[in-house]
C-alpha atoms as a PDB file:
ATOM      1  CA  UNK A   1      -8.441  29.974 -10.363  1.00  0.00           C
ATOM      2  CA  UNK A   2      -6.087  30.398 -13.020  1.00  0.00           C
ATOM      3  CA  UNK A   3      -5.175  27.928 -16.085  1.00  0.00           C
ATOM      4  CA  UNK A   4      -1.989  26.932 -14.077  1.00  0.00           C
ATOM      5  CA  UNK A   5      -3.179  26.352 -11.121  1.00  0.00           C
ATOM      6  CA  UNK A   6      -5.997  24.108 -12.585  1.00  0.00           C
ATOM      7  CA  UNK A   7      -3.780  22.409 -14.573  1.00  0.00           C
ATOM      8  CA  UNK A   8      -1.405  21.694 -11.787  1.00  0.00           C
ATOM      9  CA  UNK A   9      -3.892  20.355  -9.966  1.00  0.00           C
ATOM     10  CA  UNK A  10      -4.638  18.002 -12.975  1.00  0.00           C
ATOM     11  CA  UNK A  11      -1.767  16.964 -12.588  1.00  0.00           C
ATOM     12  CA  UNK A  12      -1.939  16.102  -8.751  1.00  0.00           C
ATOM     13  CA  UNK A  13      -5.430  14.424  -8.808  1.00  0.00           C
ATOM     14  CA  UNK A  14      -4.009  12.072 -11.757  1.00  0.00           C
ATOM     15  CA  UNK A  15      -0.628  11.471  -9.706  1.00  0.00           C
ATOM     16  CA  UNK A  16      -2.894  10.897  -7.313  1.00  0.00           C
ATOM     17  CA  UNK A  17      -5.884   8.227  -9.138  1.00  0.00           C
ATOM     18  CA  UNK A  18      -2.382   6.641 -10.188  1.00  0.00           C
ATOM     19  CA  UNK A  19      -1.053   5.826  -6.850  1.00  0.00           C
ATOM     20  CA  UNK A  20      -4.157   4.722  -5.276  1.00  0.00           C
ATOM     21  CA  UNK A  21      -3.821   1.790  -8.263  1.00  0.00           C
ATOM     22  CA  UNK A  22      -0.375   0.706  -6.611  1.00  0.00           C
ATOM     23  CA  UNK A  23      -1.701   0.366  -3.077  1.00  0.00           C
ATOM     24  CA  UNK A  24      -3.736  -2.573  -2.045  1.00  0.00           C
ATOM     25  CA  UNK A  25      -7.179  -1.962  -1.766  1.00  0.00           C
ATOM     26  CA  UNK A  26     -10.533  -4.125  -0.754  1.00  0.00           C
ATOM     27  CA  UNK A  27     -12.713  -4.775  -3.659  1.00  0.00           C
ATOM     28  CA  UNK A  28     -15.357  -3.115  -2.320  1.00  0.00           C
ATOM     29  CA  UNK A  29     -13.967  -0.097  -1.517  1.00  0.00           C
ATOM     30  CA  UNK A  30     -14.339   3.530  -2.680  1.00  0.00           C
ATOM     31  CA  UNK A  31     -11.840   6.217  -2.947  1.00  0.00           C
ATOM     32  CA  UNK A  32      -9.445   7.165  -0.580  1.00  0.00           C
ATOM     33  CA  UNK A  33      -8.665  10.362   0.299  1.00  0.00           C
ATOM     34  CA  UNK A  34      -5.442  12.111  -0.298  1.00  0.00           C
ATOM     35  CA  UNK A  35      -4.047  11.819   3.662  1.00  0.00           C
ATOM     36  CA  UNK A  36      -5.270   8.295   3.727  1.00  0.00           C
ATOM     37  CA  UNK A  37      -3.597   7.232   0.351  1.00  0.00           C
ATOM     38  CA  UNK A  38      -0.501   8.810   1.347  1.00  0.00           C
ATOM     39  CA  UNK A  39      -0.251   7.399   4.786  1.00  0.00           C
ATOM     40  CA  UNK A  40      -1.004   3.929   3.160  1.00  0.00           C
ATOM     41  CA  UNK A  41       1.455   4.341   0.557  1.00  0.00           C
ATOM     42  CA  UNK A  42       4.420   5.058   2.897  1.00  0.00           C
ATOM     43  CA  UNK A  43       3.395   2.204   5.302  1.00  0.00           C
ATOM     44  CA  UNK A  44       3.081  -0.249   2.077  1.00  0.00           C
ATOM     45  CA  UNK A  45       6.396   1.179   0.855  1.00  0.00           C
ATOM     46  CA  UNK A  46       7.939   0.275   3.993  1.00  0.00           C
ATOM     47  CA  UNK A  47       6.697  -3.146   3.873  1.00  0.00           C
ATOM     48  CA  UNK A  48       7.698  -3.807   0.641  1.00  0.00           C
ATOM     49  CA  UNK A  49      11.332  -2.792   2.127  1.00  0.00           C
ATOM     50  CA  UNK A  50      10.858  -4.931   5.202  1.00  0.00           C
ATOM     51  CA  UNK A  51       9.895  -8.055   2.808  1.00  0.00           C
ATOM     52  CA  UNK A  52      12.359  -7.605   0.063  1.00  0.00           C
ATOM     53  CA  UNK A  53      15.267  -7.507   3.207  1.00  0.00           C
ATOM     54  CA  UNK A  54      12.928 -10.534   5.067  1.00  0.00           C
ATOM     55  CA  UNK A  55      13.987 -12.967   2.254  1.00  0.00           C
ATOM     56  CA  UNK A  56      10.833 -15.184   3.609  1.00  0.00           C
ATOM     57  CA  UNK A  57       7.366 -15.763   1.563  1.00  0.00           C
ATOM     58  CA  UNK A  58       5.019 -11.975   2.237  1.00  0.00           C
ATOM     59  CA  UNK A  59       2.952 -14.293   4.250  1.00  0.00           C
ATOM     60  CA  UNK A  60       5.406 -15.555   6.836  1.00  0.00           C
ATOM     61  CA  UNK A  61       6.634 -11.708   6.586  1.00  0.00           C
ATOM     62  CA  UNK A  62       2.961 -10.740   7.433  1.00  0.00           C
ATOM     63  CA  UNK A  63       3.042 -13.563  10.264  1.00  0.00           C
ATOM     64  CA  UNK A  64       6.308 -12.323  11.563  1.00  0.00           C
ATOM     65  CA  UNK A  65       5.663  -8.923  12.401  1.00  0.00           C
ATOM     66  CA  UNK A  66       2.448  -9.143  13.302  1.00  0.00           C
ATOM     67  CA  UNK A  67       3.167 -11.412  15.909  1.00  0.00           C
ATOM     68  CA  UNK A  68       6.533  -9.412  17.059  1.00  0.00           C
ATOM     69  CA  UNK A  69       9.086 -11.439  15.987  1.00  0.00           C
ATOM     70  CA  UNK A  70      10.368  -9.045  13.159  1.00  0.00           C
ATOM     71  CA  UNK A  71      10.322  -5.262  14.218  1.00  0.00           C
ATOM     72  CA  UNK A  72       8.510  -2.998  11.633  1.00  0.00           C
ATOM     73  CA  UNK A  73       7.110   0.579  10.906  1.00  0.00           C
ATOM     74  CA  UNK A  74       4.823  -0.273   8.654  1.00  0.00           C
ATOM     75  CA  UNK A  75       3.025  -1.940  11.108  1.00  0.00           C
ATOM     76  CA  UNK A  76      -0.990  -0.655  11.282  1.00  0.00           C
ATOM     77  CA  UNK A  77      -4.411  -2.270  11.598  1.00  0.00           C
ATOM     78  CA  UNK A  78      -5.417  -0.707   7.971  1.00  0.00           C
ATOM     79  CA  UNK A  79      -2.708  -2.086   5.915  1.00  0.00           C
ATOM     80  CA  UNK A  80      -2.609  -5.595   7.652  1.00  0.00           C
ATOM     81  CA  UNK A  81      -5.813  -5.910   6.735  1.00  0.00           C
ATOM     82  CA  UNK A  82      -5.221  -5.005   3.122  1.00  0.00           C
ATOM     83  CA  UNK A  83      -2.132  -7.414   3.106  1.00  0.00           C
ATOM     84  CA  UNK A  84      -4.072  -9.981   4.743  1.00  0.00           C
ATOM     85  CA  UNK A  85      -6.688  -9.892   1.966  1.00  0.00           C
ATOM     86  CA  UNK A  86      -4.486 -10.339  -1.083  1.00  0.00           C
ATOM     87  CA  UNK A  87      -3.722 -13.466  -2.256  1.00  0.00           C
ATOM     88  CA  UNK A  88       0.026 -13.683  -2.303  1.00  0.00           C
ATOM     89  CA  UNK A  89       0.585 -16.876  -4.457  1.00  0.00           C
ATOM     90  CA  UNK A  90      -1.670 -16.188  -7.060  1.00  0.00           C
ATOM     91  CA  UNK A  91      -0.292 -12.564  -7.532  1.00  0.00           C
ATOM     92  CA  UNK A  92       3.246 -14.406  -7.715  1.00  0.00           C
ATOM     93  CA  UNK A  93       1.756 -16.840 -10.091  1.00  0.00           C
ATOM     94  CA  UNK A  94       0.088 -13.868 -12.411  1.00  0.00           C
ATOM     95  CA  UNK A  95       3.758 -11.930 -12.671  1.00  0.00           C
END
């Protein structure tokens, strides 16, 4: 492997390590792979979206579409669980 290509892939495990810190994760967990943090990110992005357009509180947004009364993408057992777990009003509180 060349200096380059080590370097770039520096570069792509820290982009990576840096965007696992922006996705909501359980306390216990370890590391996620590279597929999973991707897939997570995009479905976290989305709900972001969703909840920013939703004008209601992330847990009624949670409630919403997880009970079919808002349509969403981001809709998937592994990041409702992750939303489920955070504590919305003291993250609000903390910003």
């Amino acid at each position: 492997m060349t200096d380059r290509e080590r370097r770039r892939i520096s570069v792509l495990n820290s982009a990576f390590s840096e965007l696992r810190t922006r996705i909501p994760k359980f306390p216990y967990e370890k590391r996620l792979s590279k597929i999973d943090t991707l897939r997570l990110a995009i479905a976290y992005i989305d709900f972001l979206q969703g909840l920013i357009q939703s004008n209601l509180s992330a847990n009624d947004y949670i409630f919403q579409c997880t009970n079919g009364f808002v349509q969403s993408k981001w809709i998937n057992s592994e990041l409702v669980l992750r939303l489920r777990w955070i504590d919305w009003q003291t993250l609000q509180m903390n910003q």
